[in-house]
Protein backbone atom coordinates (compact mmCIF):
# COMPACT_ATOMS: atom_id res chain seq x y z
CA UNK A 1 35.07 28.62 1.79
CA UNK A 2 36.24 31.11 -1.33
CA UNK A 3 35.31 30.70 -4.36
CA UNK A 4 38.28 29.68 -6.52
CA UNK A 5 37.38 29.35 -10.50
CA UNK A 6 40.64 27.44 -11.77
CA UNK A 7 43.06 25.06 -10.50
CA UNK A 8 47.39 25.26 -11.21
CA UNK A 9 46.26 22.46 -14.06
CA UNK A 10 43.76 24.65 -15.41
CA UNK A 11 46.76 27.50 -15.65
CA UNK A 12 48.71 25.01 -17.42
CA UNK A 13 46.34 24.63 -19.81
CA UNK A 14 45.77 27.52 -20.85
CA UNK A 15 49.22 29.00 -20.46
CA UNK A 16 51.19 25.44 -21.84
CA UNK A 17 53.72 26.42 -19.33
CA UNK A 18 54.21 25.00 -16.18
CA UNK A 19 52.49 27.12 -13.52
CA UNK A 20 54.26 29.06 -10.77
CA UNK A 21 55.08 27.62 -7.42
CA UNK A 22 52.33 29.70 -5.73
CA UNK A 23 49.52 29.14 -8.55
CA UNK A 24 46.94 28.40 -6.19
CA UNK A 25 47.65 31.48 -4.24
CA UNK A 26 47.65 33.62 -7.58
CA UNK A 27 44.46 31.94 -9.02
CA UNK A 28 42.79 32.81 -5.55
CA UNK A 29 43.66 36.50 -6.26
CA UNK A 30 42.35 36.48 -9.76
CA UNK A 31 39.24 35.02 -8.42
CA UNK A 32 39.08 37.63 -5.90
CA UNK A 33 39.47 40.10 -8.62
CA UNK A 34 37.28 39.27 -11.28
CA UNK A 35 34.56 38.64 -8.72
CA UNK A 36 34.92 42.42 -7.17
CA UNK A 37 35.54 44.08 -10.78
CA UNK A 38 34.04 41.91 -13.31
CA UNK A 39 31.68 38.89 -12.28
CA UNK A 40 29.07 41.23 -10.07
CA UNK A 41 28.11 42.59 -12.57
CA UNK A 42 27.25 39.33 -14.95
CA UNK A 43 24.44 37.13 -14.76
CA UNK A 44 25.01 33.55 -14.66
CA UNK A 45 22.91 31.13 -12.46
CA UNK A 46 25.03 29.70 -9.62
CA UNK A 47 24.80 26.38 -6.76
CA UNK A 48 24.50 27.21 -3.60
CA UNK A 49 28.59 27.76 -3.04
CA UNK A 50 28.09 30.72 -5.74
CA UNK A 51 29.67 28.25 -8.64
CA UNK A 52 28.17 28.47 -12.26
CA UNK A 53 25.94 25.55 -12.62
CA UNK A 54 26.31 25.86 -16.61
CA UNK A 55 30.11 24.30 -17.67
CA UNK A 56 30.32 26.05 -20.37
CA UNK A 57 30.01 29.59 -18.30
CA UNK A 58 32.12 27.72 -15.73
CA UNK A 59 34.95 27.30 -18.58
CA UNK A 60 35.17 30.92 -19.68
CA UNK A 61 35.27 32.18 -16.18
CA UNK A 62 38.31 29.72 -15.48
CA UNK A 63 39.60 30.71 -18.67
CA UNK A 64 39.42 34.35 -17.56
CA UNK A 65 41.29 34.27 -14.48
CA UNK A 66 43.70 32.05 -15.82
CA UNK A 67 44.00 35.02 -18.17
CA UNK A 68 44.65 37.47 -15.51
CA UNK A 69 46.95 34.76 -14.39
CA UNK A 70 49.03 35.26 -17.09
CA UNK A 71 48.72 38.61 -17.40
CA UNK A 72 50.49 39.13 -14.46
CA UNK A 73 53.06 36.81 -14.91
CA UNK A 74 53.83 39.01 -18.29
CA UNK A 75 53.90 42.10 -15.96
CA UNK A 76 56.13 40.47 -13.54
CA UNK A 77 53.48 41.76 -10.68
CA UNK A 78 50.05 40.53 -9.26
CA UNK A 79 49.57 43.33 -6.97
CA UNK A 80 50.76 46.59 -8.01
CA UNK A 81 53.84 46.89 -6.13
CA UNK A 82 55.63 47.46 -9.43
CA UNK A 83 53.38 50.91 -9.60
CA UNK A 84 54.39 51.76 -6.00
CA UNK A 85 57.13 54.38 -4.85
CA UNK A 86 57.79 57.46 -7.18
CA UNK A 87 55.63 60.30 -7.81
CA UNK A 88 58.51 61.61 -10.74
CA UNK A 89 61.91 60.09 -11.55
CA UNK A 90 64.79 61.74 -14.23
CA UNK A 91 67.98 60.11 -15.11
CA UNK A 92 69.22 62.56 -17.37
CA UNK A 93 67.70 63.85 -20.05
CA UNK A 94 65.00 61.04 -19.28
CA UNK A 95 62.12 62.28 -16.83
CA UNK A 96 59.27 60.01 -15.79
CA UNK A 97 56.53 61.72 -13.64
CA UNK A 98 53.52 60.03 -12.61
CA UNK A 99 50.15 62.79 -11.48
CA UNK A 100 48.40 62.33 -8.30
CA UNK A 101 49.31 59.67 -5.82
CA UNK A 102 51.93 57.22 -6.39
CA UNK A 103 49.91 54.22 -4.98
CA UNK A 104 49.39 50.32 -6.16
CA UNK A 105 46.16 50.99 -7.24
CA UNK A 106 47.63 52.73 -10.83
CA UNK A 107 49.86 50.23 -11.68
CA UNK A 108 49.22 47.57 -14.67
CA UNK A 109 48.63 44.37 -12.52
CA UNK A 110 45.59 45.88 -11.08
CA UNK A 111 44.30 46.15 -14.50
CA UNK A 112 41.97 43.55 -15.74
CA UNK A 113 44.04 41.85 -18.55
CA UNK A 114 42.44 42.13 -22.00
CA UNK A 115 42.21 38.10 -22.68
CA UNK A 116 39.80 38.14 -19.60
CA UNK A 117 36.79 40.42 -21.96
CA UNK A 118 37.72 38.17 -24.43
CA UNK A 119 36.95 35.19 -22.90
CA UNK A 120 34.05 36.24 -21.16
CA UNK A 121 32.70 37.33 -24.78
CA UNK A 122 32.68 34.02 -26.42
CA UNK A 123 30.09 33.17 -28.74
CA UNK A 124 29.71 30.26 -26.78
CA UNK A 125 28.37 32.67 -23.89
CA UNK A 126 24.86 32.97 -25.10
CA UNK A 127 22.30 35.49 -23.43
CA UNK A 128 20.31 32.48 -21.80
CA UNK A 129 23.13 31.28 -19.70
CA UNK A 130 25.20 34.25 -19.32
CA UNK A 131 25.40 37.86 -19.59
CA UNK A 132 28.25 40.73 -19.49
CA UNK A 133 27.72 43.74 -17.58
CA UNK A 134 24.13 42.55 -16.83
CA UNK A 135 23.06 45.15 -13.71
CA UNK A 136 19.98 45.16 -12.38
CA UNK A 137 17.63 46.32 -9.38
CA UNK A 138 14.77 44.49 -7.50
């Protein structure tokens, strides 16, 4: 089974809104996310399903991807289609133009959302249980 860091609750939280009808499936992304962009390359020891064992590293991560929650749900996208579908655009005197190929993967919701470094930079996230960018080779 996926890993899945925060619950609709959680989002609600952290957001104080109520969360969107298809939290779970957005939360599931975010998870998806950090793990492939951010979390591989932290150390943090883990159970056996790959969950932090320390709840206070557990917290910041579900803090961060209810972060890139939100994020999105600023943006008004959670997968890039918003960056999808012009390569240049004028109306006018106004002319947009965007270099190199017009695809998802340049658009804003495939960003990781500021709050998330934040969070994962607490104080509270001290060396011994966690660390940021931590790469290493056997």
């Amino acid at each position: 089974m996926a890993r899945i860091y925060a619950t609709a609750d959680d989002l609600e939280d952290y957001t104080g809104q109520a969360p969107p009808e298809d939290a779970d499936q957005l939360l599931a992304r975010a998870t998806r996310m950090l793990e492939a962009e951010v979390l591989r390359l932290c150390w943090y020891d883990v159970d056996t399903d790959g969950m932090p064992i320390n709840t206070v590293v557990l917290e910041a991560i579900q803090r961060a991807v209810c972060a890139q929650v939100q994020w999105w749900g600023e943006l008004g996208d959670s997968i890039g289609a918003a960056g999808v579908g012009w390569g240049s655009v004028g109306i006018g005197s106004v002319s947009l133009s965007r270099s190199g190929s017009a695809s998802g993967a340049a658009s804003a919701a495939r960003e990781i959302a500021p709050q998330v470094g934040d969070e994962l930079q607490s104080p509270d996230l001290t060396p011994d249980i966690f660390q940021l960018g931590a790469v290493c080779s056997w």
